[in-house]
C-alpha atoms as a PDB file:
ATOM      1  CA  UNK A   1       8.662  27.531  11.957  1.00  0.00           C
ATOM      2  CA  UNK A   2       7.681  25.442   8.880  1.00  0.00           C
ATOM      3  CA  UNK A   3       4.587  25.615   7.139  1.00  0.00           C
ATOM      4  CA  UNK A   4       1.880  22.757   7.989  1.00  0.00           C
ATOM      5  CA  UNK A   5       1.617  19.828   5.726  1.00  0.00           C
ATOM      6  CA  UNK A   6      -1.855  19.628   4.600  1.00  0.00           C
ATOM      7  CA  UNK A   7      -1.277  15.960   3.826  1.00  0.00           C
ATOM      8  CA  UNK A   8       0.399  15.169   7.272  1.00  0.00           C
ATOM      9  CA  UNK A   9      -2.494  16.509   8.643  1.00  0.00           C
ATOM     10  CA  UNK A  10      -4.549  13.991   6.572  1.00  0.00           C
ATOM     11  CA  UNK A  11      -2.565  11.318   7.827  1.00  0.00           C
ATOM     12  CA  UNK A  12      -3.129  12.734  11.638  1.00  0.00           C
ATOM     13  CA  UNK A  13      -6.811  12.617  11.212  1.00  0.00           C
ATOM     14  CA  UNK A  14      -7.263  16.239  11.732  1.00  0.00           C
ATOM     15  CA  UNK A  15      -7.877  17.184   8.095  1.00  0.00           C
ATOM     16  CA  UNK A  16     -11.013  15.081   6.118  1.00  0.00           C
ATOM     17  CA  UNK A  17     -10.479  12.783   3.330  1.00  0.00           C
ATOM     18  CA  UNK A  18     -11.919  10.245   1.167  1.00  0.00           C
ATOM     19  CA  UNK A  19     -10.185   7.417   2.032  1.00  0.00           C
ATOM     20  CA  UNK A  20      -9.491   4.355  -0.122  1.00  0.00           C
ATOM     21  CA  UNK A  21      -6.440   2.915   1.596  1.00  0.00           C
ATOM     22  CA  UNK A  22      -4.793   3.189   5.577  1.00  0.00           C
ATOM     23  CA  UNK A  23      -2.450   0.858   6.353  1.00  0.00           C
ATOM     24  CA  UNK A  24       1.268   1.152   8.130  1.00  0.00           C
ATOM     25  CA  UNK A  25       2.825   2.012   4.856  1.00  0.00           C
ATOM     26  CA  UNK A  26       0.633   4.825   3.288  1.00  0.00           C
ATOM     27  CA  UNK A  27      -2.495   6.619   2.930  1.00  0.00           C
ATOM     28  CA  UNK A  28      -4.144   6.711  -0.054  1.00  0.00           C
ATOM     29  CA  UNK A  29      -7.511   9.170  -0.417  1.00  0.00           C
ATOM     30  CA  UNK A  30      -9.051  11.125  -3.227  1.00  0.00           C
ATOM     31  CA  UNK A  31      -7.456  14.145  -5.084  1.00  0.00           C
ATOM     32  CA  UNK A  32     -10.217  17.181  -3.708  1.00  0.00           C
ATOM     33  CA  UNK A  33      -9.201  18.797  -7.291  1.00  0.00           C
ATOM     34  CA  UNK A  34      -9.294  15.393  -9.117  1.00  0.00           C
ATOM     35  CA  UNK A  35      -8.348  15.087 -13.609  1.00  0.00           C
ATOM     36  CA  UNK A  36     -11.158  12.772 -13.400  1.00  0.00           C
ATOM     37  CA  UNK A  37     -13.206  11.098 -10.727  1.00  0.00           C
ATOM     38  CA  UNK A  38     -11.555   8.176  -9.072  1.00  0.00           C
ATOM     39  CA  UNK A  39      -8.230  10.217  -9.257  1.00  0.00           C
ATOM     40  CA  UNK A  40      -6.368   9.067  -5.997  1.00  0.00           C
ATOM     41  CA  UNK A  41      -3.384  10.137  -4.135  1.00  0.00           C
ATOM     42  CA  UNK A  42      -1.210   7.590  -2.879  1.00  0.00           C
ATOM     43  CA  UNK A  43       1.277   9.415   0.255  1.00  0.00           C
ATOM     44  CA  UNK A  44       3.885   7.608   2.599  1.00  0.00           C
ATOM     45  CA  UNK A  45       3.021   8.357   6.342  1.00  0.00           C
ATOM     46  CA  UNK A  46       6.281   9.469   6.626  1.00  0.00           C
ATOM     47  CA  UNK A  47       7.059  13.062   5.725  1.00  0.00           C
ATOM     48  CA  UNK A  48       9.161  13.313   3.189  1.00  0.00           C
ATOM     49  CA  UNK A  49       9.163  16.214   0.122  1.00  0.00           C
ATOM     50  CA  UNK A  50      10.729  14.451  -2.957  1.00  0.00           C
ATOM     51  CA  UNK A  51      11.009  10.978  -3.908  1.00  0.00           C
ATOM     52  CA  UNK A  52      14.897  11.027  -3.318  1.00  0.00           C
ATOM     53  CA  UNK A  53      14.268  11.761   0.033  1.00  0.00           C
ATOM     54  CA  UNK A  54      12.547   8.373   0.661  1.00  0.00           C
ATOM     55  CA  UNK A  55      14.708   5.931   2.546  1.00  0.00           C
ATOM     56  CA  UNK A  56      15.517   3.231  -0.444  1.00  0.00           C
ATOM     57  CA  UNK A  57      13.776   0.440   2.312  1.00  0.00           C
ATOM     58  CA  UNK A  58      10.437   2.640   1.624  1.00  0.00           C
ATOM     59  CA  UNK A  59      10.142   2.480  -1.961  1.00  0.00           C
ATOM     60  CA  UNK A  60       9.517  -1.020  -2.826  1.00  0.00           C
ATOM     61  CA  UNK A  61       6.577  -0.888  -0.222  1.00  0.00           C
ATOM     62  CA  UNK A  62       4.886   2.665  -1.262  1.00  0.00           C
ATOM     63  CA  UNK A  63       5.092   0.992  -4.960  1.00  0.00           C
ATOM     64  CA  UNK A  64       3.882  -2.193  -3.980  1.00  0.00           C
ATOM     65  CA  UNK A  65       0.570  -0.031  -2.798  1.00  0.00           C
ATOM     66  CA  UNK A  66       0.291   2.258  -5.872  1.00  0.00           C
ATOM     67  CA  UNK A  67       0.710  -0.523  -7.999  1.00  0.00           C
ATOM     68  CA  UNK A  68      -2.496  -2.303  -6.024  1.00  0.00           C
ATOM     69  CA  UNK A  69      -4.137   1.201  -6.451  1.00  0.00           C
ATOM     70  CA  UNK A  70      -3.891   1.373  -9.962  1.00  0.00           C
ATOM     71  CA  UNK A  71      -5.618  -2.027 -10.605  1.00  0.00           C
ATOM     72  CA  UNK A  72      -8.134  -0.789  -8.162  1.00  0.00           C
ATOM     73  CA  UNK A  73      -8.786   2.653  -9.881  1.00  0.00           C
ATOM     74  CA  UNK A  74      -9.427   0.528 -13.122  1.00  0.00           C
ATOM     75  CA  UNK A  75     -11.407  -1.983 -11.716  1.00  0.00           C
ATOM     76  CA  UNK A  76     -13.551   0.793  -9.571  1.00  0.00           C
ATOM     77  CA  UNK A  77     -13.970   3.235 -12.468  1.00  0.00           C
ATOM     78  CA  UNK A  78     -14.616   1.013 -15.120  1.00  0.00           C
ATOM     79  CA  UNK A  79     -11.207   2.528 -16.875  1.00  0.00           C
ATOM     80  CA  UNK A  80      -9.322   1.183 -19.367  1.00  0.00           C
ATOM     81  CA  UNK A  81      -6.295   2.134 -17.643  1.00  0.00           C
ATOM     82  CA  UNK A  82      -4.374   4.404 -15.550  1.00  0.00           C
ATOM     83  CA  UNK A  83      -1.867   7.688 -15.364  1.00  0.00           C
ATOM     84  CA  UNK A  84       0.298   7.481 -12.676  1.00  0.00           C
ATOM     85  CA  UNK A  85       2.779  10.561 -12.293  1.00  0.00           C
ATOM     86  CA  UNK A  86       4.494  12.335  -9.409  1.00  0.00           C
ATOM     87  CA  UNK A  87       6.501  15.639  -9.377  1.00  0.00           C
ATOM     88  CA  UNK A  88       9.249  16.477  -7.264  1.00  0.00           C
ATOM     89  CA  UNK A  89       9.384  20.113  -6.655  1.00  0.00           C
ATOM     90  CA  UNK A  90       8.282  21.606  -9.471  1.00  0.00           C
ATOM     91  CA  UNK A  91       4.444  21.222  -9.709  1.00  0.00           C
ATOM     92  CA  UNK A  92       4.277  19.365  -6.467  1.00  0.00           C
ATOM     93  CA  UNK A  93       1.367  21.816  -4.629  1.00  0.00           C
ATOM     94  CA  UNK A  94       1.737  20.265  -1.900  1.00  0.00           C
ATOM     95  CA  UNK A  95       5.418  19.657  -0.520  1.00  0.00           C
ATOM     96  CA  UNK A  96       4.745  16.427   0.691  1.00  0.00           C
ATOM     97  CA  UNK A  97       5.332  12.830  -1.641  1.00  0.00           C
ATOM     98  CA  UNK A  98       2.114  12.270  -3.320  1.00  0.00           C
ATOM     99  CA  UNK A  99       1.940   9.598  -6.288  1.00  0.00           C
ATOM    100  CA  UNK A 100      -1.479  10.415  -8.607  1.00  0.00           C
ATOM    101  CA  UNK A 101      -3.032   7.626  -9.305  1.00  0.00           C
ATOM    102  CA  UNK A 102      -5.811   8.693 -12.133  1.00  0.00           C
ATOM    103  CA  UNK A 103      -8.493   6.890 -13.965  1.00  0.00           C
ATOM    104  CA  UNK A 104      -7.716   6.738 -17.989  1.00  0.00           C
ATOM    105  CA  UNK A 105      -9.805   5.876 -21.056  1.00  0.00           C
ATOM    106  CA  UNK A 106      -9.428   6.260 -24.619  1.00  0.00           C
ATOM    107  CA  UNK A 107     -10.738   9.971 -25.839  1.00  0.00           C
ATOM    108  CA  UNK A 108     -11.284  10.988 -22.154  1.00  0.00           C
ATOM    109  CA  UNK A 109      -9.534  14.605 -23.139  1.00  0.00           C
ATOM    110  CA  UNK A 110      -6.032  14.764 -21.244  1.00  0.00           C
ATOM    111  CA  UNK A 111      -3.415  15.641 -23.758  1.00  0.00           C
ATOM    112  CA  UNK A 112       0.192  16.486 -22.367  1.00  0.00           C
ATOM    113  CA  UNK A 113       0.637  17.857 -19.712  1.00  0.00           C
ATOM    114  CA  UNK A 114      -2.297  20.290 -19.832  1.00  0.00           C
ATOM    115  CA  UNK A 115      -5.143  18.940 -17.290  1.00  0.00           C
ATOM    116  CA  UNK A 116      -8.534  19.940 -16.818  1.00  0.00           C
ATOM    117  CA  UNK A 117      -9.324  19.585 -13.010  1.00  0.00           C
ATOM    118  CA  UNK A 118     -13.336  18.715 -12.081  1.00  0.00           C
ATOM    119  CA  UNK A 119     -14.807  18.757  -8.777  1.00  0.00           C
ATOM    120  CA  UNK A 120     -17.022  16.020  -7.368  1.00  0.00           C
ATOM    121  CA  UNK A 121     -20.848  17.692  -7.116  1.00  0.00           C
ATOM    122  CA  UNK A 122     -20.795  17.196  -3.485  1.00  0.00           C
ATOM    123  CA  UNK A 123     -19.285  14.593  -0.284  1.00  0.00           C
ATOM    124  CA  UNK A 124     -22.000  11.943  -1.159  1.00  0.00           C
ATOM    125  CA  UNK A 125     -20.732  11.376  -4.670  1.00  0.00           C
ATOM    126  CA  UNK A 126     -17.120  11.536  -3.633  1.00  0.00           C
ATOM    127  CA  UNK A 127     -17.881   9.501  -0.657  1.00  0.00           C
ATOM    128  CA  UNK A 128     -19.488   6.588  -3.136  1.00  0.00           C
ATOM    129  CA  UNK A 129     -16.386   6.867  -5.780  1.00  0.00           C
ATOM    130  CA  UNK A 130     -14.065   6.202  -2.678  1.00  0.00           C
ATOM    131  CA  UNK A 131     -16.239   3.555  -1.341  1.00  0.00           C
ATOM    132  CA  UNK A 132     -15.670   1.723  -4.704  1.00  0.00           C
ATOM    133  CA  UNK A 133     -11.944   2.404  -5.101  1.00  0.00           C
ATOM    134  CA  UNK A 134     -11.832   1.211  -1.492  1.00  0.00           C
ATOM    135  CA  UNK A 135     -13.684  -2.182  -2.273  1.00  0.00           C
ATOM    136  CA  UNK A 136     -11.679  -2.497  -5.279  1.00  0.00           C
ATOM    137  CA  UNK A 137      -8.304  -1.791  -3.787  1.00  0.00           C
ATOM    138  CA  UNK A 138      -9.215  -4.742  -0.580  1.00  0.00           C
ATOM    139  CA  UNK A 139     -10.280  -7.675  -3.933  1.00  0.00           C
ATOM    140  CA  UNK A 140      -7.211  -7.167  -5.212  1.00  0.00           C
END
């Protein structure tokens, strides 16, 4: 039997998230381990492990809505820009595709490839940084 996907139960509603973006495409919510608050994970509703296991018809769309995400990170966080990174396999914790979509400015402290992860002090503030991203992300 394979192990349950932690993000397809996201997607299922039976697992909680801060959500910043639903739509028939993906499902974007916040990173419970985030690099920096505002960090957001942007997954395809369908299950799939690894990038090259996306049907070629599904990348242009997932993109479209990561690229929308980033500008709405910025704009949300008041950053100066954005990382956005996703592993295949190695380093991917959770074997479903996830893009990371996290906040950036100058001096904030990630170097390489070696990432201090926060936690948000409790639901409210997490629930206000993805009410922001959310706005954000529907302005455009």
């Amino acid at each position: 039997m394979a192990r349950a996907c932690v993000f397809c139960s996201i997607l299922a509603g039976d697992t909680p998230a801060f959500v910043v973006l639903d739509d028939d495409v993906a499902l974007g919510f916040l990173d419970v381990r985030p690099l920096f608050h505002g960090h957001v994970l942007v997954v395809p509703r369908a299950h799939v492990e690894t990038l090259t296991e996306l049907p070629v018809k599904g990348v242009a769309p997932l993109f479209e809505r990561v690229q929308a995400m980033a500008g709405a990170v910025e704009r949300a966080c008041g950053a100066k820009g954005t990382f956005v990174a996703m592993n295949n396999r190695v380093s991917q914790s959770v074997p479903h595709l996830h893009v990371h979509v996290v906040p950036r400015t100058k001096g904030d402290g990630l170097k390489g490839f070696f990432w201090p992860r926060t936690r948000y002090d409790s639901d409210e503030e997490a629930a206000a940084v993805a009410a922001s991203i959310r706005e954000a992300f529907a302005s455009g």
